[in-house]
Protein backbone atom coordinates (compact mmCIF):
# COMPACT_ATOMS: atom_id res chain seq x y z
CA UNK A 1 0.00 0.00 0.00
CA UNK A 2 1.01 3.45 -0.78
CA UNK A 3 -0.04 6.96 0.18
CA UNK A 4 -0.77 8.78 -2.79
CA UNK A 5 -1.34 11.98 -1.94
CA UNK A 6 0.89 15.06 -0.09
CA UNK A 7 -0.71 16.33 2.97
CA UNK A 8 0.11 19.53 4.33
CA UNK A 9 -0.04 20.18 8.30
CA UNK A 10 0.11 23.39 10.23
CA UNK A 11 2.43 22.01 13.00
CA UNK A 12 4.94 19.61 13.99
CA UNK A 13 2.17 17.99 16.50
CA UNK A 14 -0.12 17.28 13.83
CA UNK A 15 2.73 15.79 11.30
CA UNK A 16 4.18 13.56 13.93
CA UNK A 17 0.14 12.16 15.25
CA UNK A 18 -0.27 11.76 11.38
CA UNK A 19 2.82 9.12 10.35
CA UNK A 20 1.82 7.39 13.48
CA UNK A 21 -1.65 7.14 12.74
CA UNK A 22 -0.76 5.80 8.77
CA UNK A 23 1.60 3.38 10.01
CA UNK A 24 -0.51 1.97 12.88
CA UNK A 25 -3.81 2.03 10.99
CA UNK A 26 -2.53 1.21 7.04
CA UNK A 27 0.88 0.08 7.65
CA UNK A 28 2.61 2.86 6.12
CA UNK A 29 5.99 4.37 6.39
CA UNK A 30 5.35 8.17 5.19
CA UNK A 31 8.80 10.21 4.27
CA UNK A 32 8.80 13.50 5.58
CA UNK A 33 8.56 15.34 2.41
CA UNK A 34 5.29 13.45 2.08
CA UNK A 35 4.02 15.69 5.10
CA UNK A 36 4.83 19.03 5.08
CA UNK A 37 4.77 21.45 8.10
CA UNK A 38 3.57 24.88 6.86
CA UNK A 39 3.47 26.53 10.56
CA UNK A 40 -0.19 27.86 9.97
CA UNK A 41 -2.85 28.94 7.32
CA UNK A 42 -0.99 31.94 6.70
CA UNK A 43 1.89 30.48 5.71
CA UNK A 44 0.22 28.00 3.00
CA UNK A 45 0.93 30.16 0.10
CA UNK A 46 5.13 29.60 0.46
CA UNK A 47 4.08 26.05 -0.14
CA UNK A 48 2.45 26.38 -3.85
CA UNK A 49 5.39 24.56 -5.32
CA UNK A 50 4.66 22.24 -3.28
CA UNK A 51 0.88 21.99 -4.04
CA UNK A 52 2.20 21.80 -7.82
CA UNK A 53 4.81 19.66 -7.63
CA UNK A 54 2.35 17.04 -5.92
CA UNK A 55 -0.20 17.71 -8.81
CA UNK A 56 2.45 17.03 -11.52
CA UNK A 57 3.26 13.73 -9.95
CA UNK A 58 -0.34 12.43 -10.28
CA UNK A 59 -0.64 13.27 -5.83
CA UNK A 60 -3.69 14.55 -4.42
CA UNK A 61 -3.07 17.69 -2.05
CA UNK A 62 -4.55 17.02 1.16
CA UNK A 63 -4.64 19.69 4.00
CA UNK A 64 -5.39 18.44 7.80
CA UNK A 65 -5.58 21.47 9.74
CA UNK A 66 -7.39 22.75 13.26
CA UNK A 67 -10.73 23.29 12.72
CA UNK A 68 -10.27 25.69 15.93
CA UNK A 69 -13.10 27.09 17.02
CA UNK A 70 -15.48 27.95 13.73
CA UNK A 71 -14.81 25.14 11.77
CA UNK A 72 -17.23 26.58 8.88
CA UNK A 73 -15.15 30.06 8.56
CA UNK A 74 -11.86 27.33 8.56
CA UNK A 75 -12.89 25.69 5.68
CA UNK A 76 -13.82 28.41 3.65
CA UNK A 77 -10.52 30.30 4.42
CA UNK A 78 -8.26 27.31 3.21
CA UNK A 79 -10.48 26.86 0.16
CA UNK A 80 -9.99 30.39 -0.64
CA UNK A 81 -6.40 30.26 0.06
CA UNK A 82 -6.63 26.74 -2.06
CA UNK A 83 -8.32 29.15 -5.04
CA UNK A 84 -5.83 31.91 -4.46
CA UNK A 85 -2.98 29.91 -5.28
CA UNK A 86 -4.93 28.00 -8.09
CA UNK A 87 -4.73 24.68 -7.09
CA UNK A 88 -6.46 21.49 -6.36
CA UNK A 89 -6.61 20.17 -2.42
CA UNK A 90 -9.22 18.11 -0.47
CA UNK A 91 -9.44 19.55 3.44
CA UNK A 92 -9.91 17.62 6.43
CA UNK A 93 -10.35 19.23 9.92
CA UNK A 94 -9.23 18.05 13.25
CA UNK A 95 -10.94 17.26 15.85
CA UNK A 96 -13.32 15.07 13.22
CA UNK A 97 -13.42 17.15 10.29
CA UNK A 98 -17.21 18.06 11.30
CA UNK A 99 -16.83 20.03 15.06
CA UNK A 100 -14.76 22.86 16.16
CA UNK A 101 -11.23 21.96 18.10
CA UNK A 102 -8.06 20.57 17.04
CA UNK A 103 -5.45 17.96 17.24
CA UNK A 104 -5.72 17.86 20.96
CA UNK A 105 -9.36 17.63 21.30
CA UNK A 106 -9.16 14.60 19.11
CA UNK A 107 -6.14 13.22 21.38
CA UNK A 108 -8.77 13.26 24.35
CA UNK A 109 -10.99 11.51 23.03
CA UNK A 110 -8.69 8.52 22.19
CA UNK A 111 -6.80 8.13 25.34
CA UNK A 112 -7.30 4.68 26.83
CA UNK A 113 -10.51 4.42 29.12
CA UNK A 114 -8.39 3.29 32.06
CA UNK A 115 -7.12 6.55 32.37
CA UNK A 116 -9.97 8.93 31.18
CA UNK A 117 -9.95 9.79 35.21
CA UNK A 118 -6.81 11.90 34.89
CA UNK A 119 -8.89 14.48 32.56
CA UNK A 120 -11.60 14.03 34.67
CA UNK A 121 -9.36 15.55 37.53
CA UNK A 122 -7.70 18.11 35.43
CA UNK A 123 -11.24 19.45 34.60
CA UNK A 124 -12.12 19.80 38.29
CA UNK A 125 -8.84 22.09 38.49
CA UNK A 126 -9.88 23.99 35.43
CA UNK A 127 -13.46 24.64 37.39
CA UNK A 128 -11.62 25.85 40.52
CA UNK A 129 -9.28 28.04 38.23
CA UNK A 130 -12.07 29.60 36.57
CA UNK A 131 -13.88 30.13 40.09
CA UNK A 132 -11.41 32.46 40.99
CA UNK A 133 -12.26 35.98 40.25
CA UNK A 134 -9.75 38.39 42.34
CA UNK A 135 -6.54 37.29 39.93
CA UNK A 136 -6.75 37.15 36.29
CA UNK A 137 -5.49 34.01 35.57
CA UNK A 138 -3.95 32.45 32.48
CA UNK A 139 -5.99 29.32 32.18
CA UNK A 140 -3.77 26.21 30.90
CA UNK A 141 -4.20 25.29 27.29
CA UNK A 142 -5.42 21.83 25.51
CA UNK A 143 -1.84 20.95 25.10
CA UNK A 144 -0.67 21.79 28.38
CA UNK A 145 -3.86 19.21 28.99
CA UNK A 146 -2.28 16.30 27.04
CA UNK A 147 1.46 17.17 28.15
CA UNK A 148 0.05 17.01 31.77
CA UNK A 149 -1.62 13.39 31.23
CA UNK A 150 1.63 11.96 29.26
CA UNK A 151 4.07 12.95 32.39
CA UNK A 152 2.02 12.13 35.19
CA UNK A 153 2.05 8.29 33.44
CA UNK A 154 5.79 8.89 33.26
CA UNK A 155 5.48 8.84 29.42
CA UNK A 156 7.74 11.00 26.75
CA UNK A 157 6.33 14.99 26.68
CA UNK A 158 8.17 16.20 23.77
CA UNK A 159 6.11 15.74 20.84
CA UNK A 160 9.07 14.30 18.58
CA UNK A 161 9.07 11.64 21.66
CA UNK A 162 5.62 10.56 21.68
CA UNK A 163 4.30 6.81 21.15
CA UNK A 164 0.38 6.95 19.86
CA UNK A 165 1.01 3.52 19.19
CA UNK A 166 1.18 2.64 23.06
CA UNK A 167 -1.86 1.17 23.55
CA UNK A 168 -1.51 1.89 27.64
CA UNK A 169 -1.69 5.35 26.62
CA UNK A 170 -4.14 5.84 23.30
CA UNK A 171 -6.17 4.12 20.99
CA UNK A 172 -5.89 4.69 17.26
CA UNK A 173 -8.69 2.08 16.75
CA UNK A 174 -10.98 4.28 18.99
CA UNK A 175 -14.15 4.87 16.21
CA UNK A 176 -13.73 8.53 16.71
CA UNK A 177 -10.83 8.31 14.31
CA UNK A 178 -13.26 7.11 12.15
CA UNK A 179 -14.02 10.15 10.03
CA UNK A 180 -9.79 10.47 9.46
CA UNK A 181 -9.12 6.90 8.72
CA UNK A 182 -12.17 7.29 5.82
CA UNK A 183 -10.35 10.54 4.60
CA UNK A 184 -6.65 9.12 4.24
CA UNK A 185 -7.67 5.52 2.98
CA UNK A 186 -9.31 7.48 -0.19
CA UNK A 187 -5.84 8.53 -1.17
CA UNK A 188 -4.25 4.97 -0.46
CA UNK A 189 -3.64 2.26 -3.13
């Protein structure tokens, strides 16, 4: 089996999930220069060569971004960015490619059940945080979220580090993944 397609990813987070997710779920061994790290929306126009380049070689251009939090106005900007640049893409959003979020919302919701209690806790914090109303507070993010429930199971933090694979940890069969797994096997022959 073989990807056929370039897909282009906003961060190093989402390109590092992604080659674990095509090995674990098709068996594939993506290059690096088969997902490319564009370091946000903005930046997708230094990429057109890219987009062309992909094109020529008979590759469908595939861009897996954050849907963030109006996944309708996300979509339209990359297709207009996608129609800027005058070429050809398909777009899938994280979390499912049909909700706001992003990468880490998705990473939630695959975690293995034995440990869903550890964001259960972390959202009892967030309540207390938000309770407090005489400091203004800077309210940890979804990553620090997922960085918090990898080190307290004394797993790696750094993203470059990270195992999706480890079933102890996540579960890239989890049905929620369902929506990406239909995207990328489209592009797979």
């Amino acid at each position: 089996m073989k990807l056929r397609a370039t897909i282009f990813v906003e961060g190093k987070s989402d390109k590092f999930f992604l080659k674990q997710f095509l090995k674990s779920n098709f068996g594939l061994e993506v290059p690096d220069n088969q997902i490319i790290q564009v370091d946000g929306k903005d930046k997708l126009p230094k990429f057109k060569e890219w987009f062309v380049q992909g094109s020529d070689l008979n590759l469908k251009n595939l861009i897996v971004f954050d849907a963030d939090k109006d996944f309708e106005t996300r979509g339209q900007s990359l297709i207009d960015i996608c129609d800027n640049l005058q070429v050809e893409s398909e777009i899938f959003l994280f979390p499912n490619n049909n909700s706001v979020g992003n990468l880490e919302v998705l990473l939630e919701k695959i975690i293995n059940p034995d440990k869903v209690f550890i964001f259960d806790c972390f959202q009892d914090y967030l309540q207390c945080l938000q309770k407090q109303s005489e400091i203004k507070l800077n309210l940890p993010a979804q990553k620090t979220k997922i960085h918090a429930y990898l080190d307290l199971l004394f797993s790696k933090t750094m993203v470059e580090e990270r195992n999706y694979q480890d079933s102890e940890l996540w579960n890239l069969d989890h049905e929620y993944l369902n929506p990406l797994r239909a995207f990328i096997k489209n592009h797979i022959s």
